[in-house]
Protein backbone atom coordinates (compact mmCIF):
# COMPACT_ATOMS: atom_id res chain seq x y z
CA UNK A 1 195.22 51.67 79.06
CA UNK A 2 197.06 49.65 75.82
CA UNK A 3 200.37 51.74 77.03
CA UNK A 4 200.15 50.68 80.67
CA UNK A 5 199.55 47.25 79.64
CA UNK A 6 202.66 47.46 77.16
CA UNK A 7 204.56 48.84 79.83
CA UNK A 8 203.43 46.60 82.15
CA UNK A 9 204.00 43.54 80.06
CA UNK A 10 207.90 45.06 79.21
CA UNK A 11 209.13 45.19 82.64
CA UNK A 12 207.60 41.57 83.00
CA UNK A 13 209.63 40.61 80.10
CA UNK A 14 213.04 42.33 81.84
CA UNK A 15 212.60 40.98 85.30
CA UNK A 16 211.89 37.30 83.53
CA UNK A 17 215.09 38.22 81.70
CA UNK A 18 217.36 38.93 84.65
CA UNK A 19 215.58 35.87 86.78
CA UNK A 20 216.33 33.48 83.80
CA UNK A 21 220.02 34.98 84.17
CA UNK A 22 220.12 34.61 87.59
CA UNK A 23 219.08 31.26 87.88
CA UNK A 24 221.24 29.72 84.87
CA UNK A 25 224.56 31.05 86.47
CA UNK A 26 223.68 29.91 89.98
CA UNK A 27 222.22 26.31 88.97
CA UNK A 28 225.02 24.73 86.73
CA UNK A 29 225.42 21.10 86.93
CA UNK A 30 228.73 20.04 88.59
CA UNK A 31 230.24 17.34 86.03
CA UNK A 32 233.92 15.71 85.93
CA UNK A 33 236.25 18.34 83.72
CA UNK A 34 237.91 16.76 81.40
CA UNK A 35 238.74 19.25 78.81
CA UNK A 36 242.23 20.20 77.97
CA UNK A 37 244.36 23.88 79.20
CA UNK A 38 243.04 24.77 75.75
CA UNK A 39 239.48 24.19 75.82
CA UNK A 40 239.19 25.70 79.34
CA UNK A 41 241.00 28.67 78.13
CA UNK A 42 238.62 29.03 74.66
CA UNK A 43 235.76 28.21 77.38
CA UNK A 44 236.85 31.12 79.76
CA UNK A 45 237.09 33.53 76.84
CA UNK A 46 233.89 32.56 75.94
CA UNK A 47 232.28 33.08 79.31
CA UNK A 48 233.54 36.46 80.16
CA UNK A 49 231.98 37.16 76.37
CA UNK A 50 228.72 35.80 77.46
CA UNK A 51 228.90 37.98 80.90
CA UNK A 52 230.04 41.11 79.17
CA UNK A 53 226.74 40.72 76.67
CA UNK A 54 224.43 40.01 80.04
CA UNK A 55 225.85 43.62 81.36
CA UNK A 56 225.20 45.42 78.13
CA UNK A 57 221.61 43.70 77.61
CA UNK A 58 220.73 44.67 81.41
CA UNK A 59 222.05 48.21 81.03
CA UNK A 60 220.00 48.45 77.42
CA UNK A 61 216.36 47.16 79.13
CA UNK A 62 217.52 49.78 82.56
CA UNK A 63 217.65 52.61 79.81
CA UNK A 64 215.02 51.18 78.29
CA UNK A 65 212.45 51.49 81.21
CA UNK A 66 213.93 55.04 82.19
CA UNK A 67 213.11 56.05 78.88
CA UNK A 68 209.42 54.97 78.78
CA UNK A 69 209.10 56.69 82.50
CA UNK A 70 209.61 59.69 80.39
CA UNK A 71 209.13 59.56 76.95
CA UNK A 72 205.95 61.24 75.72
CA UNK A 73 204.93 57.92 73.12
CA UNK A 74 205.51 55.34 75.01
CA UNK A 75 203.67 53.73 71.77
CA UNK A 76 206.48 53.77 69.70
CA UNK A 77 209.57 53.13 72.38
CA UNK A 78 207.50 49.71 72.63
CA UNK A 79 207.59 49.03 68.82
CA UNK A 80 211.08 49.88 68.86
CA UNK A 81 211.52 47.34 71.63
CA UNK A 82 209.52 44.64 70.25
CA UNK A 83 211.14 45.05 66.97
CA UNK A 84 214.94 44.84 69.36
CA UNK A 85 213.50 41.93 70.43
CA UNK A 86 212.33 39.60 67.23
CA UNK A 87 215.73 40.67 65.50
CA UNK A 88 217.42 39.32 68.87
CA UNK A 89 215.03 35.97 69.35
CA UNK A 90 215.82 35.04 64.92
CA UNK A 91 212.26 36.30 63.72
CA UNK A 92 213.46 38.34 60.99
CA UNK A 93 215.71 38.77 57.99
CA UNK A 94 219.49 39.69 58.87
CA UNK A 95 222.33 40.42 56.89
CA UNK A 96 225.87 41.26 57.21
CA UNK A 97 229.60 39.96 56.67
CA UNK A 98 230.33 36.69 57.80
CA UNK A 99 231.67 32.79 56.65
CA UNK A 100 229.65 30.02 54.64
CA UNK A 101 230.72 26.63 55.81
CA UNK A 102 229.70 24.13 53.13
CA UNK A 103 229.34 20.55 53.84
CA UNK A 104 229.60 17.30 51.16
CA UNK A 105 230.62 13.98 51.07
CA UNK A 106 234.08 12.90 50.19
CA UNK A 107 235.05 9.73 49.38
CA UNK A 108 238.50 7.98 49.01
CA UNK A 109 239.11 5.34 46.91
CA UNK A 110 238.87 2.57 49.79
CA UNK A 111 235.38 3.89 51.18
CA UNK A 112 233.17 0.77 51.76
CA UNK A 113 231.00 2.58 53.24
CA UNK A 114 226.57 3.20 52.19
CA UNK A 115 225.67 6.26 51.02
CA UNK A 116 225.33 9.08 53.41
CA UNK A 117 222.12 10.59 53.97
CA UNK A 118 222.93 14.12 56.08
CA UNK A 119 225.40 15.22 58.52
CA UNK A 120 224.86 13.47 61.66
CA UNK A 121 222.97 15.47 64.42
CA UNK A 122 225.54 15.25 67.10
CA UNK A 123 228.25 16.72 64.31
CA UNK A 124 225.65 19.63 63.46
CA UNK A 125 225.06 20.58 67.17
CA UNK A 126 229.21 20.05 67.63
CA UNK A 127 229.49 22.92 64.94
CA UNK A 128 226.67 25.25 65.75
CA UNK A 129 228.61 25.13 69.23
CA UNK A 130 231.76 25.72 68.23
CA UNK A 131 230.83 28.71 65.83
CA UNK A 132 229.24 30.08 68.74
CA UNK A 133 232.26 29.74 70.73
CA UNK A 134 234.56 31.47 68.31
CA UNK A 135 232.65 34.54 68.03
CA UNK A 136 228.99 33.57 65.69
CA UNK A 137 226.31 36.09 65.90
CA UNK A 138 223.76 34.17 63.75
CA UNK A 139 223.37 31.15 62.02
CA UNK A 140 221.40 29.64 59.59
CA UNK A 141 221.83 25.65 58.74
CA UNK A 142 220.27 25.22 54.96
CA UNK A 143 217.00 27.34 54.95
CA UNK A 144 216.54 27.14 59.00
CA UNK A 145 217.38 29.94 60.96
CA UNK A 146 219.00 29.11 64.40
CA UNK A 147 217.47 30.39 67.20
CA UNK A 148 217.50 29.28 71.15
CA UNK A 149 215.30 26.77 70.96
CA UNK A 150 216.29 25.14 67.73
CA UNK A 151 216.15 21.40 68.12
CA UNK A 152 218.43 19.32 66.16
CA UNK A 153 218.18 15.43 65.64
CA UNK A 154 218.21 12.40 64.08
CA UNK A 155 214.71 10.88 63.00
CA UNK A 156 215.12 7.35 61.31
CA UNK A 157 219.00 8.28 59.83
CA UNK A 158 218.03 11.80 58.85
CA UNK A 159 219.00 14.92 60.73
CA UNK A 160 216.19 17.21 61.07
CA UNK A 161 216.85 20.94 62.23
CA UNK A 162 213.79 23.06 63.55
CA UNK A 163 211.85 19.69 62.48
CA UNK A 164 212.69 20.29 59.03
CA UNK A 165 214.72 17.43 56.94
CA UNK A 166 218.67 18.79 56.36
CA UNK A 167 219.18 15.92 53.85
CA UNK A 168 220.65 17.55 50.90
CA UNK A 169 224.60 18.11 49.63
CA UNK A 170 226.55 20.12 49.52
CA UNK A 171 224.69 21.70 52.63
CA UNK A 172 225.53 25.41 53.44
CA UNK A 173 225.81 26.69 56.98
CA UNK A 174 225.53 30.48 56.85
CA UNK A 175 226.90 32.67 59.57
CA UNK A 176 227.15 36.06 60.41
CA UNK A 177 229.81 37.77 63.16
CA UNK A 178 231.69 40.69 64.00
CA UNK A 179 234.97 39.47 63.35
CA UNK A 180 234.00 36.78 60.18
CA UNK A 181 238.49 36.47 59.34
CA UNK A 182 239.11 35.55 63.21
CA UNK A 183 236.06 32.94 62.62
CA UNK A 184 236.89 32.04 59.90
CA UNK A 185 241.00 31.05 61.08
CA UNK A 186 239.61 29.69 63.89
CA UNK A 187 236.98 27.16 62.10
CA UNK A 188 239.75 25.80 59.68
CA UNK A 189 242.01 24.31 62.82
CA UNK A 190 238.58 23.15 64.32
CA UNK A 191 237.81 20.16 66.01
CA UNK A 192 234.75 19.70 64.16
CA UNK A 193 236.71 19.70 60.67
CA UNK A 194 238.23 16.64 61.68
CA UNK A 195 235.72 14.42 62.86
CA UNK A 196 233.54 15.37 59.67
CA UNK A 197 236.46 13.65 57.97
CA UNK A 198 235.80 10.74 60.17
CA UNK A 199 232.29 10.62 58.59
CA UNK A 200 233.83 11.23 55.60
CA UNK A 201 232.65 14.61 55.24
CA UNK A 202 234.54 17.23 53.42
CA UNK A 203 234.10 20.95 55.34
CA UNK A 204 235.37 24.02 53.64
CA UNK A 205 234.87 27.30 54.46
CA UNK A 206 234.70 30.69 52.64
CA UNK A 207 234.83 34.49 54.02
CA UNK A 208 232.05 37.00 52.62
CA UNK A 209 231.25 40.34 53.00
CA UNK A 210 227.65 40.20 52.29
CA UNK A 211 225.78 37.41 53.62
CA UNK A 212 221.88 37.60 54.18
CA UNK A 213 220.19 34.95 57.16
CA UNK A 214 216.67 33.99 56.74
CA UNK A 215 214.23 34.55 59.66
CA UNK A 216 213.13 31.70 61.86
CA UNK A 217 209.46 30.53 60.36
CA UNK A 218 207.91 28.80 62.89
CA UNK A 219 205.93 29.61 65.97
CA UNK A 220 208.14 29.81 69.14
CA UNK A 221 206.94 28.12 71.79
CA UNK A 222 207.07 29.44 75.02
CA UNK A 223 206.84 28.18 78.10
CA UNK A 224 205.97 28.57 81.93
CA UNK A 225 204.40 32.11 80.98
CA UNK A 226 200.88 33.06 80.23
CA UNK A 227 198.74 36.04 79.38
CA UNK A 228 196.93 37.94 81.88
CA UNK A 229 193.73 40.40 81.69
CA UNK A 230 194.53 43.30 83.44
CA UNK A 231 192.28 43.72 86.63
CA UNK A 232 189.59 47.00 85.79
């Protein structure tokens, strides 16, 4: 009974999966483009990126049903897929080669300025987009792992990621990709490295070969799905 219901409660999770897919690349907003040849070009790249992972993860949960139709434990090709699937959502520990961006104040003699508290939350989500963009498989801002439903903002001059305070310098962005030199050139002609200079924010960035990511700690919340008892 426990394998039906895992089995059952898999293919739910694959047809919510290809729905969700569906209806985010058929429901855009339509919104005035202003963005130059360049960005629409970096944008395109990243889109056909985004489409070529959708085709891979659809093809990995097709084989993934064909092989519980005839695998003899079904038991553990569900462990193997839950376990797929917390190291996909941020739940656990990952390491690998990637980039550290650290983050610190920098002042010049004519700053007038107060002291600053954090990086401001529409500069963190600018960067956690743009390292996304140029090819970022995971991130983790401080001690808070990024995941999908990370939120990041400002709460009385303080920007708080995952609801936790990021007030501390120099602040460490840890990332891990595929390709952590092509990051890496791309991040140092970034957008973002300029306007943290406008905040008078230094950003420097080093490549490493071994980088570990902490897990994301917190419950995720999910919504619009709920638990059924299967019917005896």
């Amino acid at each position: 009974m426990s394998s039906r219901t895992g089995i059952f409660t898999l293919a739910t999770l694959i047809i919510g999966f290809m729905t969700a897919v569906l209806f985010q690349t058929t429901n855009e907003p339509e919104i005035r483009d202003t963005r130059t040849m360049m960005e629409l070009r970096q944008e395109l790249t990243s889109e056909r990126e985004k489409q070529q992972e959708l085709t891979e993860e659809v093809s990995r949960h097709e084989s993934m049903l064909e092989e519980l139709k005839v695998s003899g434990d079904p038991e553990q090709v569900l462990e193997d897929a839950l376990f797929g699937l917390r190291e996909k959502a941020g739940l656990t520990e990952v390491s690998g080669q990637g980039i550290i961006v650290e983050i610190k104040p920098y002042f010049t003699q004519h700053y007038e300025g107060g002291a600053i508290r954090s990086v401001p939350a529409p500069l963190m989500r600018m960067l956690i987009n743009e390292l996304n963009i140029y090819g970022a498989k995971d991130i983790a801002v401080g001690s808070q792992r990024i995941v999908s439903t990370t939120p990041i903002r400002n709460v009385q001059g303080i920007t708080h990621v995952n609801s936790r305070r990021i007030a501390s310098f120099p602040l460490q962005v840890r990332v891990l990709a595929d390709n952590p030199e092509q990051l890496y050139h791309y991040m140092m002609t970034s957008t973002v490295k300029e306007f943290m200079q406008y905040e008078n924010l230094e950003m420097s960035i080093t490549q490493v070969s071994d980088l570990t990511l902490p897990g994301y700690d917190q419950t995720l919340q999910v919504r619009y799905m709920r638990s059924v008892k299967e019917e005896s």
